[in-house]
C-alpha atoms as a PDB file:
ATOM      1  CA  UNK A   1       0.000   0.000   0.000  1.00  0.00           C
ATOM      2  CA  UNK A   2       0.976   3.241  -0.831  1.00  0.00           C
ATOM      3  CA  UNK A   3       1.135   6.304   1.707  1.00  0.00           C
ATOM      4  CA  UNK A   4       1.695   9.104  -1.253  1.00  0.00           C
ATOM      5  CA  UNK A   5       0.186   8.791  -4.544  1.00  0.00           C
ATOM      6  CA  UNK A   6       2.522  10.487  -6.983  1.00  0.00           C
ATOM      7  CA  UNK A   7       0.927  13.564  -8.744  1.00  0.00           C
ATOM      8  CA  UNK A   8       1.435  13.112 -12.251  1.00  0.00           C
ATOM      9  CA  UNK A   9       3.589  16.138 -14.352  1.00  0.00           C
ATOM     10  CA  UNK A  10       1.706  19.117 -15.854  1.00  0.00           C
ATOM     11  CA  UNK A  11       1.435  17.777 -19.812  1.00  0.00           C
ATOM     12  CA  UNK A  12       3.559  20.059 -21.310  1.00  0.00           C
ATOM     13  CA  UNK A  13       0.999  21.215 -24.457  1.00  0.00           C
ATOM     14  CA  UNK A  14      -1.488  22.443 -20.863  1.00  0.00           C
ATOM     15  CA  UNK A  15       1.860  24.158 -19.629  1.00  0.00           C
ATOM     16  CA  UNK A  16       1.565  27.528 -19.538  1.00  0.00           C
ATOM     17  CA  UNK A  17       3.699  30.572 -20.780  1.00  0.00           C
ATOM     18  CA  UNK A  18       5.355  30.877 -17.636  1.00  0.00           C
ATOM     19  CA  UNK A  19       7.973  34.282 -16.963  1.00  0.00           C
ATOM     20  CA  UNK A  20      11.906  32.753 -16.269  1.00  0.00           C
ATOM     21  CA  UNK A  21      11.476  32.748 -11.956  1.00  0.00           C
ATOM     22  CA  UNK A  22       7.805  31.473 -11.934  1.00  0.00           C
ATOM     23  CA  UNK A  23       7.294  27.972 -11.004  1.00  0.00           C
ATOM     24  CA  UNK A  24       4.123  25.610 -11.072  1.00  0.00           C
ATOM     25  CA  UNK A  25       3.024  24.368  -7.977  1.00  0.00           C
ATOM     26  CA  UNK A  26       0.097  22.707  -8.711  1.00  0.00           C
ATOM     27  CA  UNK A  27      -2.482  22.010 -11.121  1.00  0.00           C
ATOM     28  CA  UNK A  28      -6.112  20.327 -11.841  1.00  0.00           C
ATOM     29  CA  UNK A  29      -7.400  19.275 -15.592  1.00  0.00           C
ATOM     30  CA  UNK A  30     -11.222  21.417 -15.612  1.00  0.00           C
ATOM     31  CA  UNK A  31     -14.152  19.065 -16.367  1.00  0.00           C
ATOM     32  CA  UNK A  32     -16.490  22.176 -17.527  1.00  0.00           C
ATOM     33  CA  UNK A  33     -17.739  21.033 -20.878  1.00  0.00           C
ATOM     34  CA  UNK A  34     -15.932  23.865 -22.420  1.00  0.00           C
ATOM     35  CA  UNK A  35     -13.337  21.511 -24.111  1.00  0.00           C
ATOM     36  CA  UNK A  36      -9.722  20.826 -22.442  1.00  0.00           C
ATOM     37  CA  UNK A  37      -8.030  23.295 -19.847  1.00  0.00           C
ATOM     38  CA  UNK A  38      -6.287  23.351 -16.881  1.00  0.00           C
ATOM     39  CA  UNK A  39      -5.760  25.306 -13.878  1.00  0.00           C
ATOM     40  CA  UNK A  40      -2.292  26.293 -13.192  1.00  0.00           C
ATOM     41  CA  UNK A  41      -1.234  27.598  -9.779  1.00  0.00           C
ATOM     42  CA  UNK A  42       2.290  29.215  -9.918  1.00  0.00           C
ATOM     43  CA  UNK A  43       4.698  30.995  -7.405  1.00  0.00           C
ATOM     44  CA  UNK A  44       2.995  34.543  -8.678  1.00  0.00           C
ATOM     45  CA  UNK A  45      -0.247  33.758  -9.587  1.00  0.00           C
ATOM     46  CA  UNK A  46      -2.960  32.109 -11.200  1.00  0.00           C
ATOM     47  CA  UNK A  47      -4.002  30.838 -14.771  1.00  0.00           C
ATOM     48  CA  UNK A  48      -7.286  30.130 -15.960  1.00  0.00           C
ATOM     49  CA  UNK A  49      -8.367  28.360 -18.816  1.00  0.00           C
ATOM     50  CA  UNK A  50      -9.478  30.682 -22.203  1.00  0.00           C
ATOM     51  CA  UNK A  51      -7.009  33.304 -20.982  1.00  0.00           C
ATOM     52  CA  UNK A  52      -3.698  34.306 -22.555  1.00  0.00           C
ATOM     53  CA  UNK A  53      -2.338  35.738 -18.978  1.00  0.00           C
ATOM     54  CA  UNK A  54      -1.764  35.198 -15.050  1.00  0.00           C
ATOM     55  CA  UNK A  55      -3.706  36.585 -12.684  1.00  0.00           C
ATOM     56  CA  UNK A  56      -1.675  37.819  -9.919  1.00  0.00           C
ATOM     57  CA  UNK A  57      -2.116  36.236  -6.314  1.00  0.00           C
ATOM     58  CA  UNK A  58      -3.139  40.170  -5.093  1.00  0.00           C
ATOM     59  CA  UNK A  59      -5.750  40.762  -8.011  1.00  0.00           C
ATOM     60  CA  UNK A  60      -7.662  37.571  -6.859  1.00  0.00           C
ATOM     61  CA  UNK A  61     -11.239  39.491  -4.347  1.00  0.00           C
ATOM     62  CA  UNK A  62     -11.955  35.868  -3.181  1.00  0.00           C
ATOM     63  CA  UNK A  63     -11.640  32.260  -4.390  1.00  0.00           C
ATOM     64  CA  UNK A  64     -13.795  29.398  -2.733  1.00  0.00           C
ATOM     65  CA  UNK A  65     -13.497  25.656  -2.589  1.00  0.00           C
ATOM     66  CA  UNK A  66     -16.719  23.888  -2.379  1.00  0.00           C
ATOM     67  CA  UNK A  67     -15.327  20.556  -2.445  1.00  0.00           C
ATOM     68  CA  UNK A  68     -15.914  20.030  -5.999  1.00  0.00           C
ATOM     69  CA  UNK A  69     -15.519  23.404  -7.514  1.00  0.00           C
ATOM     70  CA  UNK A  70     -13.141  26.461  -7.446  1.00  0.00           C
ATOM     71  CA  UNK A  71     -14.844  29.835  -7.971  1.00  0.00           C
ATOM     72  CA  UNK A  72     -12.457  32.781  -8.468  1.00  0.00           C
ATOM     73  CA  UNK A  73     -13.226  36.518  -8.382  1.00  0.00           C
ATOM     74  CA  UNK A  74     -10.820  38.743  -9.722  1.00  0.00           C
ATOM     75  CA  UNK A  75     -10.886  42.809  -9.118  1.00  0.00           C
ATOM     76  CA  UNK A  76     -11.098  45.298 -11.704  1.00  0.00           C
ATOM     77  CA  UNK A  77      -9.480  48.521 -10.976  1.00  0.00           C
ATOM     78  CA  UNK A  78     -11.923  51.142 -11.515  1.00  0.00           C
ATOM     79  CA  UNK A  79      -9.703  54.187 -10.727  1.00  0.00           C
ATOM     80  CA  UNK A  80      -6.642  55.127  -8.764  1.00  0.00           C
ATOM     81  CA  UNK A  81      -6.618  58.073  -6.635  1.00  0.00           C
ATOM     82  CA  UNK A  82      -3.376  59.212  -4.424  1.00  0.00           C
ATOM     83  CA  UNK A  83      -2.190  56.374  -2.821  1.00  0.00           C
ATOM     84  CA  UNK A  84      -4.647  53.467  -3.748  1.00  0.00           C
ATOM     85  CA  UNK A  85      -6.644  52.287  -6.098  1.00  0.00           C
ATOM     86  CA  UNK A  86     -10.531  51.867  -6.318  1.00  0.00           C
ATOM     87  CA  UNK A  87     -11.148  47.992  -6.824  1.00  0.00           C
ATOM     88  CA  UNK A  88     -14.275  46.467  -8.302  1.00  0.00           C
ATOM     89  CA  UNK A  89     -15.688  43.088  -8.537  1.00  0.00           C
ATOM     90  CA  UNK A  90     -16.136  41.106 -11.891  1.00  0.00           C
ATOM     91  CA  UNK A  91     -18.621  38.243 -12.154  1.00  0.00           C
ATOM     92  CA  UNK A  92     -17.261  35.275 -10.383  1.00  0.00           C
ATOM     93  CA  UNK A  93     -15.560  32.113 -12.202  1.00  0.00           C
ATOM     94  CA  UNK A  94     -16.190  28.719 -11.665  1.00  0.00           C
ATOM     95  CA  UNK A  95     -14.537  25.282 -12.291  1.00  0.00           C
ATOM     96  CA  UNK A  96     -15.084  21.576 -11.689  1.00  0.00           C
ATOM     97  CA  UNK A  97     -11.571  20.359 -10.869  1.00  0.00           C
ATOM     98  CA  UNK A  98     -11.505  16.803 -12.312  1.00  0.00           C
ATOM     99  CA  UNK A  99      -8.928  15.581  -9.618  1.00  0.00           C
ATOM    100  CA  UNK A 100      -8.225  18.687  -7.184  1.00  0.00           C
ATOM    101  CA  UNK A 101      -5.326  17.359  -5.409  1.00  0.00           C
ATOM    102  CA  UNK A 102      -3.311  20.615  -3.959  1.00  0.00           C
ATOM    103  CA  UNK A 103      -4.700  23.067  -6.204  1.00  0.00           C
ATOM    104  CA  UNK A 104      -7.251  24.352  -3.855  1.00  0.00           C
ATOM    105  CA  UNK A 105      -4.390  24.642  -1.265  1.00  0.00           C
ATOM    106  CA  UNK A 106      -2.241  26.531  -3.345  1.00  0.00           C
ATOM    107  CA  UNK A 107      -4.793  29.055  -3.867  1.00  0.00           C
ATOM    108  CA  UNK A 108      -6.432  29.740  -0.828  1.00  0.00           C
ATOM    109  CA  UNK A 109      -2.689  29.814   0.956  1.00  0.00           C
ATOM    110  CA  UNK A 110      -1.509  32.285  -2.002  1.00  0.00           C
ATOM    111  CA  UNK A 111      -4.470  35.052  -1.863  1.00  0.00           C
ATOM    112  CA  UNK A 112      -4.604  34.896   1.945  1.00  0.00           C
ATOM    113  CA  UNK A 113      -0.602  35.451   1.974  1.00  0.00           C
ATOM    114  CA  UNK A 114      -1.059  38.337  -0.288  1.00  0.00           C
ATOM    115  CA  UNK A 115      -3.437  40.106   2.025  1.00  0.00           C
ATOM    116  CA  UNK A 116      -1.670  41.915   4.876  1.00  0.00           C
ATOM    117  CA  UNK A 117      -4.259  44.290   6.369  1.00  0.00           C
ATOM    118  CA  UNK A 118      -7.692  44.487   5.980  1.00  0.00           C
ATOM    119  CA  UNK A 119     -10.524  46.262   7.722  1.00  0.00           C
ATOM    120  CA  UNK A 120     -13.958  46.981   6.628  1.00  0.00           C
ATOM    121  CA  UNK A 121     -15.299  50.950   7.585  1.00  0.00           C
ATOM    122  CA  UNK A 122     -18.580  52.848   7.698  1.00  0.00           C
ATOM    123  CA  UNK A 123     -17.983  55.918   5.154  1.00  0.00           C
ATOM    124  CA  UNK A 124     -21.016  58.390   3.996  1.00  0.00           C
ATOM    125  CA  UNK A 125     -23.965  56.534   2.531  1.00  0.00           C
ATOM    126  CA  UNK A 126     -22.332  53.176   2.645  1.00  0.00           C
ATOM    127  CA  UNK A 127     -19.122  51.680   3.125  1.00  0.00           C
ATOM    128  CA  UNK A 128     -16.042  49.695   2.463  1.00  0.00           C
ATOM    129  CA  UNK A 129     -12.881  47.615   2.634  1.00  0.00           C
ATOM    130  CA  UNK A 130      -9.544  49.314   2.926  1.00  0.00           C
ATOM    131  CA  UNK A 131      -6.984  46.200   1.618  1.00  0.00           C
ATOM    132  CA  UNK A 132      -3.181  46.500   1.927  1.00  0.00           C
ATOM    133  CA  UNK A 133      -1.708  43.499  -0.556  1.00  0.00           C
ATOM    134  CA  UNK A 134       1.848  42.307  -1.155  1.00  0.00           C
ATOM    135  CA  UNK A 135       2.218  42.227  -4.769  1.00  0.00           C
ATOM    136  CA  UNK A 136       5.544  40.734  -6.538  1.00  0.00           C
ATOM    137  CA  UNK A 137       8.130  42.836  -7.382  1.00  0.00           C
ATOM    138  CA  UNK A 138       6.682  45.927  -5.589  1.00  0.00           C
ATOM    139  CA  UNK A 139       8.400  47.317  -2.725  1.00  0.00           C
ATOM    140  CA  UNK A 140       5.456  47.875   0.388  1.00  0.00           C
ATOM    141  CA  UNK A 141       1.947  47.274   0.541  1.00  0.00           C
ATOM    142  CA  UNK A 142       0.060  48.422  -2.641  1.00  0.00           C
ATOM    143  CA  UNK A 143      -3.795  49.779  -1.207  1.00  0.00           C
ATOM    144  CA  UNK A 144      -6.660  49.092  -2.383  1.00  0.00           C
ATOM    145  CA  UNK A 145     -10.610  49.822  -1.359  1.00  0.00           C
ATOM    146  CA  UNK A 146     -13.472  48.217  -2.253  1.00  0.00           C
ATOM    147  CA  UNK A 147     -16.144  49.793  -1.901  1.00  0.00           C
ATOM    148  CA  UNK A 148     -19.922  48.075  -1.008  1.00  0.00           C
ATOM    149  CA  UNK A 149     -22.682  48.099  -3.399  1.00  0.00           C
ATOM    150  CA  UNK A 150     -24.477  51.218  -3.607  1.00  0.00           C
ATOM    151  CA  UNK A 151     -21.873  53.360  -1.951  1.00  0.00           C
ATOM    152  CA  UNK A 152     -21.619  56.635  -3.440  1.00  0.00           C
ATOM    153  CA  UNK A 153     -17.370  56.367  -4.450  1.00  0.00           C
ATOM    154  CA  UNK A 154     -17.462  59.360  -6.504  1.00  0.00           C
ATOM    155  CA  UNK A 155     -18.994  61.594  -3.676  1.00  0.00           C
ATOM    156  CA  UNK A 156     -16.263  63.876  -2.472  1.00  0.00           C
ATOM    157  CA  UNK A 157     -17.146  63.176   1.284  1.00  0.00           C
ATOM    158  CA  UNK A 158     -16.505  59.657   0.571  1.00  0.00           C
ATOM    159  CA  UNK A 159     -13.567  60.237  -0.830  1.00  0.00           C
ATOM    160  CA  UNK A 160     -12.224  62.504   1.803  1.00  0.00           C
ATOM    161  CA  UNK A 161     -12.820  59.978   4.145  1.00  0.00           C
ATOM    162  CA  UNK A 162     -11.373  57.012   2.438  1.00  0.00           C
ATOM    163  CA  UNK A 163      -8.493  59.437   1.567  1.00  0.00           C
ATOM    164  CA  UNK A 164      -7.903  59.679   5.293  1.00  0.00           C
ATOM    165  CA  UNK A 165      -8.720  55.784   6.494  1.00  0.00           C
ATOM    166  CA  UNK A 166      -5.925  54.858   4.030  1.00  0.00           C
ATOM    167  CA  UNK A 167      -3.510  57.019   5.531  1.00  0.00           C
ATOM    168  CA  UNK A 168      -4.557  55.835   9.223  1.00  0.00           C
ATOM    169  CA  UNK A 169      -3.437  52.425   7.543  1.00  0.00           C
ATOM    170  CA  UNK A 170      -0.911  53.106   6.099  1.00  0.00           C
ATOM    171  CA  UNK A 171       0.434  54.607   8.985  1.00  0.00           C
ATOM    172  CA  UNK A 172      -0.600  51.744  11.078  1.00  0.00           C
ATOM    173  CA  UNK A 173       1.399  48.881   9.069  1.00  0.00           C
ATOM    174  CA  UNK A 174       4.306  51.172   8.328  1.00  0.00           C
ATOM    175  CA  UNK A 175       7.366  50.164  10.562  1.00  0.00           C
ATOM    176  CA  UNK A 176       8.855  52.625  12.872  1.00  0.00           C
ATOM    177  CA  UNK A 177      12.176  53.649  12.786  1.00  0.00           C
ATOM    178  CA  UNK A 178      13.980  52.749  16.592  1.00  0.00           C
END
């Protein structure tokens, strides 16, 4: 009997284009009816069937296992103002994973790694997430906000005050100098 079963090797016409440090670290064939594809986990991020591209670790919202399926939301910026940018939702992906194995790991260890603060605050007529993400090859946190459905982000008291709860985070996450 057999304590480890062996995963077999990515097939290399599923491999993707991957950049000279990035690495695969695991995979799972997608049983969607859409034809072949894979999902590919790697050291910086995430490819997804039908696309020509990675999606970075920090652009992934959420990503949920149901035991079957992987859904994936990715953020849209929507616009950057002084030291963040405004992050929007697009419509969830799913996939069947054929034969999971670590791939849901992989992912929910990578996005959650990627997140170093967040906080969800009451602004004017809504509200929001303030997100600080470690993103590869950027020195510091890069900010982001996400703001609830039906909060008025263009509303200059909204912006004030999301102006100023960045800072406060910033500030907050910022080592001090002894």
């Amino acid at each position: 009997m057999r304590l480890f079963r062996r995963r077999p090797k990515l097939p290399s016409t599923a491999r993707p284009p991957l950049e000279r440090d990035e690495r695969v670290l695991a995979w799972a064939s997608v049983g969607n009816g859409e034809g072949d594809g894979v999902v590919v986990a790697s050291n910086l991020g995430l490819w997804l069937p039908g696309r020509g591209h990675r999606i970075g670790w920090h652009d992934i919202v959420k990503a949920a296992w149901s035991g079957r399926e992987l859904t994936v939301t990715c953020g849209e910026q929507v616009a950057e103002r002084e030291g963040y940018l405004v992050i929007a939702d697009r419509p969830a992906e799913r996939y069947l994973l054929l034969d999971p194995g670590e791939l849901p790991h992989q992912v929910r260890t990578r996005v959650t790694k990627s997140v170093v603060y967040t906080q969800h605050y009451a602004l004017p007529g809504g509200a929001g997430r303030i997100v600080g993400r470690r993103v590869p090859g950027v020195d510091g946190l890069t900010w982001m906000v996400h703001y609830d459905p039906g909060t008025p982000h263009d509303d200059e008291a909204v912006i004030a005050e999301t102006d100023q709860l960045v800072a406060a985070a910033r500030a907050a996450t910022t080592p001090q100098d002894l």
